[in-house]
Protein backbone atom coordinates (compact mmCIF):
# COMPACT_ATOMS: atom_id res chain seq x y z
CA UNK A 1 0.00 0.00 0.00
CA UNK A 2 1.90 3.42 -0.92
CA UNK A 3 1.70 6.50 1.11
CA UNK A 4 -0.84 7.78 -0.49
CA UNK A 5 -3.36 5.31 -0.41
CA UNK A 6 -2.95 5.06 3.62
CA UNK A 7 -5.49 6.65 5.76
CA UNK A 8 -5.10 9.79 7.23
CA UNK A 9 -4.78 9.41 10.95
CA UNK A 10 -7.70 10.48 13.76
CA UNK A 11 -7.26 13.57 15.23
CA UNK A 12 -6.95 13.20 19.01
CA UNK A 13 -10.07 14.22 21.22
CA UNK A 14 -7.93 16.96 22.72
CA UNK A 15 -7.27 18.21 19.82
CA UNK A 16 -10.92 17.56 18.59
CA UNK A 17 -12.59 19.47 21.20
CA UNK A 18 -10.10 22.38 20.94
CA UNK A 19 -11.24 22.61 17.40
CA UNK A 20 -14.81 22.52 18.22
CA UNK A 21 -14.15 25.44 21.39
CA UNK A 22 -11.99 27.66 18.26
CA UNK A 23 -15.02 27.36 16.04
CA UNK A 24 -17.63 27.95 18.45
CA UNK A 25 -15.78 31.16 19.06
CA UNK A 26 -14.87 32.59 16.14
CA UNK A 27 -18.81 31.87 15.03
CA UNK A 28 -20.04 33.61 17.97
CA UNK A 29 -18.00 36.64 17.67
CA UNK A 30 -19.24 36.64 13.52
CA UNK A 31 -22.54 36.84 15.24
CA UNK A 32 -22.44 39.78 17.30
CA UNK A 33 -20.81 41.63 14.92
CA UNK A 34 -23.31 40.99 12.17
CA UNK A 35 -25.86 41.59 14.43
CA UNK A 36 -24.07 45.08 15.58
CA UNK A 37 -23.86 45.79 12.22
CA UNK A 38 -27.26 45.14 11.45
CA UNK A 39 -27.99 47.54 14.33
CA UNK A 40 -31.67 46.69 14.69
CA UNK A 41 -32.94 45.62 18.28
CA UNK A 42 -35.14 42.70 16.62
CA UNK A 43 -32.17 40.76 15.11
CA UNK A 44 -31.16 40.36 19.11
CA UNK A 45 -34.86 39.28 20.23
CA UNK A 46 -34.95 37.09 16.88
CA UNK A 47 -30.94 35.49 17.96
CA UNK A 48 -32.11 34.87 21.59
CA UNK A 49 -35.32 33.22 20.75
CA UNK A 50 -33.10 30.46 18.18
CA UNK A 51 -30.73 30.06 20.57
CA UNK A 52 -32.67 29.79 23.19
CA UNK A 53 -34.22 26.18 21.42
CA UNK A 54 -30.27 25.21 20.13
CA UNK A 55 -29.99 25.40 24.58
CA UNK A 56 -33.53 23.34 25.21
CA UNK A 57 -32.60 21.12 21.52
CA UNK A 58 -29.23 20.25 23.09
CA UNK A 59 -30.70 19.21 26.63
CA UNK A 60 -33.38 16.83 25.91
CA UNK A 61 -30.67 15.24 22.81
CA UNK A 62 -28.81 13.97 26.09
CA UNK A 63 -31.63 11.86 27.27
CA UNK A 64 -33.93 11.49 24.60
CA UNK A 65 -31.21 11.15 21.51
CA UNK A 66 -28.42 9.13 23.32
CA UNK A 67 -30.43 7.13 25.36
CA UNK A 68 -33.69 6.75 23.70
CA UNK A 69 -36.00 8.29 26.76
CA UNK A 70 -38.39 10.61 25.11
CA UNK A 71 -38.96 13.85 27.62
CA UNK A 72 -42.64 15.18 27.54
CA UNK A 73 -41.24 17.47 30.37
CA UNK A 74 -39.11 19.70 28.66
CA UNK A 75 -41.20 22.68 29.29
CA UNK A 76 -41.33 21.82 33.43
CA UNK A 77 -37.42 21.61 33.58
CA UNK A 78 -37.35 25.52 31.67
CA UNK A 79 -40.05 26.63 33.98
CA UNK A 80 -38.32 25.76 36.65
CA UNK A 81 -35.35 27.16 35.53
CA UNK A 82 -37.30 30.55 35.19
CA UNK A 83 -38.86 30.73 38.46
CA UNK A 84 -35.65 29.85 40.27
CA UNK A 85 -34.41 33.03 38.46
CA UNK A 86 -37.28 35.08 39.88
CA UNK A 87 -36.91 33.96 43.38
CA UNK A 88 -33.23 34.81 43.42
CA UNK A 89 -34.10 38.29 42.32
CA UNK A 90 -37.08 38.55 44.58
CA UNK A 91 -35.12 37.61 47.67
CA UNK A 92 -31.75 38.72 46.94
CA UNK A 93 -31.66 40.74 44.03
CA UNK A 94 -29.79 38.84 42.01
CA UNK A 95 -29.14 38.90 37.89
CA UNK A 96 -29.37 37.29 35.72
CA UNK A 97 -25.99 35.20 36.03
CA UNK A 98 -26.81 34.02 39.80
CA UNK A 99 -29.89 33.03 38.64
CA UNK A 100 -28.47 30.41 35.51
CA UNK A 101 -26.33 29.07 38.52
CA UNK A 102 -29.44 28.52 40.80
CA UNK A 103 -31.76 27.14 37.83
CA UNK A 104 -28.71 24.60 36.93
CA UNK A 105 -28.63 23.56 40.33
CA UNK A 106 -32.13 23.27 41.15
CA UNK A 107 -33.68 21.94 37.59
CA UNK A 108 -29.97 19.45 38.17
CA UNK A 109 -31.54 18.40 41.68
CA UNK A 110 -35.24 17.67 39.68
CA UNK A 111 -33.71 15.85 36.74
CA UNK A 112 -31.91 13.38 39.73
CA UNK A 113 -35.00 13.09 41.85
CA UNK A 114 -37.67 12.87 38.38
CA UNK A 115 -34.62 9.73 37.42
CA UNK A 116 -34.96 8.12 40.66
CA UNK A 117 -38.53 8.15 40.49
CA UNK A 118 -39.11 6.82 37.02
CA UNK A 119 -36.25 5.71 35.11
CA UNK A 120 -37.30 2.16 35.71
CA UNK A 121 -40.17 2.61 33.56
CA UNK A 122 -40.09 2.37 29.38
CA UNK A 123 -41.55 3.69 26.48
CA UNK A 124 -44.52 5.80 26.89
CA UNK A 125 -44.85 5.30 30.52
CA UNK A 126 -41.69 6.75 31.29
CA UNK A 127 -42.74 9.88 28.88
CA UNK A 128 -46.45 10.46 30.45
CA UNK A 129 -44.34 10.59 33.62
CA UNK A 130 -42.36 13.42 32.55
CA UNK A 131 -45.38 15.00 31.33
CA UNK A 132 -47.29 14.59 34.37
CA UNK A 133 -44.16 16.51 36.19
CA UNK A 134 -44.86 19.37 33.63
CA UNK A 135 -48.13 19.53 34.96
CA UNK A 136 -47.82 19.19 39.11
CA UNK A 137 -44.85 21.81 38.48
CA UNK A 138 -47.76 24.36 36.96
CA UNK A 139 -50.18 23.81 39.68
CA UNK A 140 -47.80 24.57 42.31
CA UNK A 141 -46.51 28.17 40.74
CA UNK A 142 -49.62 29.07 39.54
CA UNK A 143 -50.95 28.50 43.44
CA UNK A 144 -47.43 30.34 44.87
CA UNK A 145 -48.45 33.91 45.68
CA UNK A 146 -44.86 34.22 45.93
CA UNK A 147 -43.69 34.49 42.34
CA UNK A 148 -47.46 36.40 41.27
CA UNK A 149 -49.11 32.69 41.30
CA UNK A 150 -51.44 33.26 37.96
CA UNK A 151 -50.83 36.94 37.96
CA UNK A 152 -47.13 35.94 37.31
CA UNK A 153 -44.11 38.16 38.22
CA UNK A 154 -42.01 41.38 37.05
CA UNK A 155 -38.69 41.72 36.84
CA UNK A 156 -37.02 45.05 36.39
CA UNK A 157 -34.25 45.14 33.65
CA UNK A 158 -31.25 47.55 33.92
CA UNK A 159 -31.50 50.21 31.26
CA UNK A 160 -28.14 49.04 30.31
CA UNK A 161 -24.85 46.90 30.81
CA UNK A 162 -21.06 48.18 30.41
CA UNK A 163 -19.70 47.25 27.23
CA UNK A 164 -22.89 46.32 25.66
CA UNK A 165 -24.92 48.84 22.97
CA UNK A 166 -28.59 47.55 24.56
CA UNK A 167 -29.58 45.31 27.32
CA UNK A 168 -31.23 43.11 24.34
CA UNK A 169 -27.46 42.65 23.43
CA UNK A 170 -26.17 41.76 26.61
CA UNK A 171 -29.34 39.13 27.20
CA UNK A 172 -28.03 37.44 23.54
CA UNK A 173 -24.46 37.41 24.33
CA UNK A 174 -26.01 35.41 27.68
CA UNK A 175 -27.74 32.74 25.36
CA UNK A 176 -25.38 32.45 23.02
CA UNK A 177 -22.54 31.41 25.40
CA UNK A 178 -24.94 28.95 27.43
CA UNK A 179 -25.43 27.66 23.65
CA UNK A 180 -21.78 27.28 23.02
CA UNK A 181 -21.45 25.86 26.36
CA UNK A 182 -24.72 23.34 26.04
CA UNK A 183 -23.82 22.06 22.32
CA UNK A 184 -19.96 21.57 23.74
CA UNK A 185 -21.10 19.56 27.07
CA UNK A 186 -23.14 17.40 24.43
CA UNK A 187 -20.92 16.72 22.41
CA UNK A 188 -18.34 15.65 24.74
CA UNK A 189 -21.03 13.75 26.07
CA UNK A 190 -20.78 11.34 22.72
CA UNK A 191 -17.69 10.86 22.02
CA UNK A 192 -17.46 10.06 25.97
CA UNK A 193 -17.96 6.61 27.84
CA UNK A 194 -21.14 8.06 29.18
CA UNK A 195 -22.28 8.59 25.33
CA UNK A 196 -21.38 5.00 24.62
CA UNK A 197 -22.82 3.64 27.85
CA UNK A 198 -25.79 5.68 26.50
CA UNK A 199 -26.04 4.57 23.27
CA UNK A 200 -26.13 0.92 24.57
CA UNK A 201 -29.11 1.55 26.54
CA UNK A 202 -31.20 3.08 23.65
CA UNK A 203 -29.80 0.11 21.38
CA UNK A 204 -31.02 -2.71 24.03
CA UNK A 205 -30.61 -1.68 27.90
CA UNK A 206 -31.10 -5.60 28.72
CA UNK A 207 -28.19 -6.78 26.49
CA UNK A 208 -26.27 -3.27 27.99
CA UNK A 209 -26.98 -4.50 31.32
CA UNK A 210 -25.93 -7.99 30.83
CA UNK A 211 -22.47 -6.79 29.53
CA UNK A 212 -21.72 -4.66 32.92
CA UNK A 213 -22.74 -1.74 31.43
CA UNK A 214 -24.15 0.54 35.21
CA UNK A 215 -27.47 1.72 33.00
CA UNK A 216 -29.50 3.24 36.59
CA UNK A 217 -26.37 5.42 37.13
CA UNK A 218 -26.17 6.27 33.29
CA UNK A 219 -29.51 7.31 33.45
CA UNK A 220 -29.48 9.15 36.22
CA UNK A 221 -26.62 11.49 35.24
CA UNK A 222 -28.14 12.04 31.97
CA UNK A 223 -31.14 13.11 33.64
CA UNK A 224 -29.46 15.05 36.25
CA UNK A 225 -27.27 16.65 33.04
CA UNK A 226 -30.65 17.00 30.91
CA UNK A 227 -32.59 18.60 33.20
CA UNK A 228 -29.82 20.92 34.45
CA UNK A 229 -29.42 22.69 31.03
CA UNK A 230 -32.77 22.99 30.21
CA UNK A 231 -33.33 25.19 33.73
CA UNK A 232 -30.16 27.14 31.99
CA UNK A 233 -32.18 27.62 29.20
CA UNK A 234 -35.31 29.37 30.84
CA UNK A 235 -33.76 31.06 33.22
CA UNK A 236 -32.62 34.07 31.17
CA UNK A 237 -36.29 34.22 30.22
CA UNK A 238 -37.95 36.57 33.17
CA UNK A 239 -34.53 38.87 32.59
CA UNK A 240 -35.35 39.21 28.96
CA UNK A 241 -39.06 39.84 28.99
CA UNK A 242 -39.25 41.36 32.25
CA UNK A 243 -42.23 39.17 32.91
CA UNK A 244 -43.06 35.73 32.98
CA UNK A 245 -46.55 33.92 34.03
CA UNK A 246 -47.61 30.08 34.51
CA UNK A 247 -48.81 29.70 31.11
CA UNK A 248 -46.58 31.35 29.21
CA UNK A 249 -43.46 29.21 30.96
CA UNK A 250 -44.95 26.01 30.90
CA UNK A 251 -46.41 26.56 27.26
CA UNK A 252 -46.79 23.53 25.22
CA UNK A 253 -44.28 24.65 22.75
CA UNK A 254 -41.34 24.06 24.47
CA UNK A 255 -42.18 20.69 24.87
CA UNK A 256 -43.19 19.78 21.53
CA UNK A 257 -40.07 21.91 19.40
CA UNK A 258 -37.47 20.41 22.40
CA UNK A 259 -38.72 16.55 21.13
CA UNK A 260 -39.14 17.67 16.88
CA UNK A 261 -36.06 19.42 16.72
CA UNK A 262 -33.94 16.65 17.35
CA UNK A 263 -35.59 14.36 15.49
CA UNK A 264 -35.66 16.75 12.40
CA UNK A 265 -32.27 17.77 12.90
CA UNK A 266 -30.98 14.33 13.69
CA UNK A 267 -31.73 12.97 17.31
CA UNK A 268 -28.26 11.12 18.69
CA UNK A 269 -26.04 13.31 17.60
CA UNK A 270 -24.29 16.59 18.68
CA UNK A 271 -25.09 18.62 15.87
CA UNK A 272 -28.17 17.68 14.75
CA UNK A 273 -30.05 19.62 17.29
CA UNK A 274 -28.02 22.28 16.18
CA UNK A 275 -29.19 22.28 12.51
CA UNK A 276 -32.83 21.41 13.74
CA UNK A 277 -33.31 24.54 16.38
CA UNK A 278 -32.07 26.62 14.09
CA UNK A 279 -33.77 25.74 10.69
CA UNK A 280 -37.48 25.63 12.88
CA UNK A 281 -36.95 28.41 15.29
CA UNK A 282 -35.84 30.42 11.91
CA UNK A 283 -39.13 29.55 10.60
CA UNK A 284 -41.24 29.94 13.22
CA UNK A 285 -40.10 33.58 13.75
CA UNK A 286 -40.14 34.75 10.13
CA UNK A 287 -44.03 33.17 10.57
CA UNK A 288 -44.51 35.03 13.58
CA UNK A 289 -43.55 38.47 11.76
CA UNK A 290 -45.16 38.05 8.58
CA UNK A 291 -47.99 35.92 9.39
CA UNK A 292 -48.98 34.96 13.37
CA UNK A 293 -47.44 33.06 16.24
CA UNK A 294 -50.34 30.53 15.90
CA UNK A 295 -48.88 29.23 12.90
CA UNK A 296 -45.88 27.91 15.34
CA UNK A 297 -47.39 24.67 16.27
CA UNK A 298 -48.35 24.30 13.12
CA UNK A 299 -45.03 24.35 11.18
CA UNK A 300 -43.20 22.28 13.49
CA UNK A 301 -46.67 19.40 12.98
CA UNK A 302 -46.17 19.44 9.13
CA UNK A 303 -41.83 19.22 9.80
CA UNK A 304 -42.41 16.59 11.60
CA UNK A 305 -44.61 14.84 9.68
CA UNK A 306 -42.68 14.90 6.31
CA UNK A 307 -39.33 14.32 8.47
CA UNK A 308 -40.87 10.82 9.45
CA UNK A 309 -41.80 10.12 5.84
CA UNK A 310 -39.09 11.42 3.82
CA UNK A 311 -35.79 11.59 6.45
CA UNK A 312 -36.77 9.56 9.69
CA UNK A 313 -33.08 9.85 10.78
CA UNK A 314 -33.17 13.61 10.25
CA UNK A 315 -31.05 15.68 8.11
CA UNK A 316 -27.42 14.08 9.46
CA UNK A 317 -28.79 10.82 8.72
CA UNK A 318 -30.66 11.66 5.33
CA UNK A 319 -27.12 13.30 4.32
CA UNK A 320 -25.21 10.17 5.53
CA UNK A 321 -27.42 8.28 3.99
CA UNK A 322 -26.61 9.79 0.57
């Protein structure tokens, strides 16, 4: 075999996720400038509210992609996330920054209690579970007089940040690192021993088990992990608004584009979240300018459904395919 015919060697992971960290970087800062550039306040709102989903995409792609749990309860875990934000600010004034450290921490502790509870159950039981979390989780804030209950609760923005042209700005340079951050964590989490452990247990947990593979604590530290970054990804949500209520943070939404953009994008895989949060939330805000936000649901239903006739492995897979 001569020495062109050989095959070029693998790059080391090192060296793999440096690459990954360099790119993520030098795309981010092409964002903000563009955006700067741009100099209209939407483009940040628009940014935020994609990036936002690339955040709640990457989360449930830990559980649901690499594992093969489906997550009804993607839209509790955020909620959470965003009332553990207010209640920092209520009783300590914090920012927005404490408060994506509390809502890891706390929507962490739920993912590792909601695993304990009912990661021994399969298949659609295991997702009406999550689902019925979603729900207990509304009934208690919207019966806390604390954070407004039904009323919900204000938060007063700063008119402005140091170094930043408009808070809007500051909020999307927020998101867009906890993107950077979220999309990294996942995809050291597949080229990891916990991705492969993972990956066994979606393919056959009995046969994973059987091996020595420790599936419960696999599980439960892709819950923990799961449920940790999609608090991260509502938390920012109160700051940016300045106002969140029950039914606007536990909308059905979140649930439904956190499972179909995945899928469309290509579920079990670090990027295909990526590509799927950013081609539907794309859509679903040039439909909400030109057309209405009721047409939301609606896109994502007829994505979906020619995704599972045309490209059930998503766009990775259809182009892998090829």
């Amino acid at each position: 075999m001569s020495a062109a015919t050989l095959p070029a060697p693998a790059l080391p992971a090192e060296r793999k996720h440096l690459t990954y960290w360099l790119g993520a970087a030098a795309v981010a800062a092409a964002l903000i400038v563009g955006l700067r550039l741009i100099g209209n306040e939407y483009g940040w709102y628009a940014g935020y509210f994609v990036l936002q989903y690339v955040v709640l995409a990457a989360a449930w792609n830990i559980l649901g992609g690499y594992a093969g749990y489906v997550n009804f309860g993607a839209a509790g875990f955020m909620a959470t996330g965003s009332y553990t934000a207010v209640v920092l600010n209520e009783a300590f004034g914090f920012g927005v920054l404490p408060g994506i450290a509390g809502a890891a921490l706390v929507a962490g502790l739920l993912g590792l209690g909601t695993g304990y509870l009912t990661l021994r159950l399969r298949g659609v039981y295991f997702s009406i579970a999550t689902l019925c979390l979603s729900v207990v989780l509304q009934t208690l804030v919207v019966n806390w007089d604390y954070v407004g209950g039904s009323r919900g609760a204000y938060i007063i923005r700063p008119m402005g940040v140091p170094g930043f042209t408009s808070y809007g700005e500051y909020i999307f340079v927020v998101m867009l690192v906890l993107a950077v951050i979220a999309v990294g964590i996942g995809r050291t989490v597949e080229m990891s021993r916990l991705g492969r452990g993972l990956q066994a247990i979606r393919d056959n947990e009995r046969a994973a088990e059987a091996v020595g593979v420790p599936t419960l604590r696999l599980k439960l530290i892709a819950t923990t992990l799961s449920g940790a970054l999609m608090g991260v990804a509502g938390a920012p949500l109160p700051f940016y608004a300045g106002y969140i209520n029950p039914e606007g943070a536990f909308n059905l939404a979140y649930a439904v584009n956190s499972i179909a953009m995945p899928l469309i994008g290509g579920a079990g895989t670090w990027l295909g979240p990526v590509i799927g949060a950013v081609l539907l939330a794309t859509m679903q805000q040039a439909a909400t300018v030109t057309i209405s936000s009721a047409l939301n649901l609606w896109i994502v239903g007829w994505m979906l459904v020619l995704f599972v006739a045309l490209a059930p492995r998503g766009i990775l897979g259809w182009f892998r395919k090829r």
